[in-house]
Protein backbone atom coordinates (compact mmCIF):
# COMPACT_ATOMS: atom_id res chain seq x y z
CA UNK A 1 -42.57 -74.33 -5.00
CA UNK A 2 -40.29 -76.81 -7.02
CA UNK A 3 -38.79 -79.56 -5.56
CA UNK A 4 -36.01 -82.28 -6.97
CA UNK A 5 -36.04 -85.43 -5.38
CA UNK A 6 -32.82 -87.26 -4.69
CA UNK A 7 -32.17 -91.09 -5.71
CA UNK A 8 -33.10 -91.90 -1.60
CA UNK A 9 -35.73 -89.52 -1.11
CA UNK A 10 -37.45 -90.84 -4.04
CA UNK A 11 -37.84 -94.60 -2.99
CA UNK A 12 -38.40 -93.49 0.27
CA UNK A 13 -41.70 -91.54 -0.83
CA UNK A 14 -42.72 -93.95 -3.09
CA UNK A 15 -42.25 -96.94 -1.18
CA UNK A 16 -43.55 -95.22 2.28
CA UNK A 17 -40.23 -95.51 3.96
CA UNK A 18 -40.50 -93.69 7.70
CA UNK A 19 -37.20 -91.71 7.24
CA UNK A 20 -38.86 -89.56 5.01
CA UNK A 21 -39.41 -86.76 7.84
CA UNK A 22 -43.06 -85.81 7.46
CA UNK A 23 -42.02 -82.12 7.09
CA UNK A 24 -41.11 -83.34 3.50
CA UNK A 25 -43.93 -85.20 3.03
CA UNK A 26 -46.26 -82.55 3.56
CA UNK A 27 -43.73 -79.85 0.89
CA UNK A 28 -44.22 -83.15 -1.55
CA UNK A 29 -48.32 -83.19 -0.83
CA UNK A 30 -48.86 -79.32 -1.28
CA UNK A 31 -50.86 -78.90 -4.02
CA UNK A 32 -48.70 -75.60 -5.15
CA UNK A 33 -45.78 -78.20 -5.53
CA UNK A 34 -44.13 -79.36 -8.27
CA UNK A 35 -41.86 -82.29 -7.59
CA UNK A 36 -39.43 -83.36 -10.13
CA UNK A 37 -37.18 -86.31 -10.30
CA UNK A 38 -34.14 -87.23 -12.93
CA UNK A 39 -33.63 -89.72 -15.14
CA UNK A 40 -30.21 -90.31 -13.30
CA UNK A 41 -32.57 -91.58 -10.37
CA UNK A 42 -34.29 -93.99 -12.50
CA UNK A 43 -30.97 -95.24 -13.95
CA UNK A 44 -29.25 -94.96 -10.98
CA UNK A 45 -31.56 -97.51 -9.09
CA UNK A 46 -31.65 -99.66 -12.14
CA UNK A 47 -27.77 -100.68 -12.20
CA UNK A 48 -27.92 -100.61 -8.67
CA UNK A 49 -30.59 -103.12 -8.19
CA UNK A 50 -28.92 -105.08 -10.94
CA UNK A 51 -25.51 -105.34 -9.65
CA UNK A 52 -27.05 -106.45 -6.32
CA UNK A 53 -26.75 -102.86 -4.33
CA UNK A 54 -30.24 -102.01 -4.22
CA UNK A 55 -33.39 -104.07 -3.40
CA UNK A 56 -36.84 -102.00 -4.04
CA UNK A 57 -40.31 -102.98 -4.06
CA UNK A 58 -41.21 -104.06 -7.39
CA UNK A 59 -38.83 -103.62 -10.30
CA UNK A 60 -37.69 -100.53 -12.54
CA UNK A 61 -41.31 -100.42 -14.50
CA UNK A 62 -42.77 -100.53 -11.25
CA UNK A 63 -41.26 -97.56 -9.65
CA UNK A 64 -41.42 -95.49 -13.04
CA UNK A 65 -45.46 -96.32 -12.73
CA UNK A 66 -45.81 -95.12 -9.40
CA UNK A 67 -43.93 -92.08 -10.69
CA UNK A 68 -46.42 -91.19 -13.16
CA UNK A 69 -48.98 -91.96 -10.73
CA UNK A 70 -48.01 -89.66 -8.57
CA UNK A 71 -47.24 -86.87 -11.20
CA UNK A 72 -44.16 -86.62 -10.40
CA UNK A 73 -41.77 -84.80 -12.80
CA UNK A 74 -38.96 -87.07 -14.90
CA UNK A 75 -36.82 -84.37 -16.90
């Protein structure tokens, strides 16, 4: 299955937020999945966080590593 990860759900994975039900959690952990997130969401949180309307653990390079590290899909 294929899954795109908003702006929200993405932090939330990555930075092991608890409103992330665990129903997506698991879809996100099958190994059949393929979990893609877009650029937009990258640059999204990056002019938020900038202008002051986002905190996030870590900065941009940060979150973009724990993308990859996940293998997680940027398109």
């Amino acid at each position: 299955m294929i899954y795109l990860l908003d702006t929200h759900s993405l932090l939330w994975y990555i930075q092991g937020n608890t409103q992330l039900s665990s129903t997506a959690i698991d879809h996100i952990l099958e190994p059949q999945s393929e979990v893609h997130v877009s650029i937009v969401s990258l640059w999204e949180i990056t002019i938020k966080t900038n202008i002051g309307k986002l905190q996030v653990k870590g900065d941009i390079s940060q979150i973009k590593k724990d993308i990859d590290e996940l293998s997680l899909v940027v398109f």
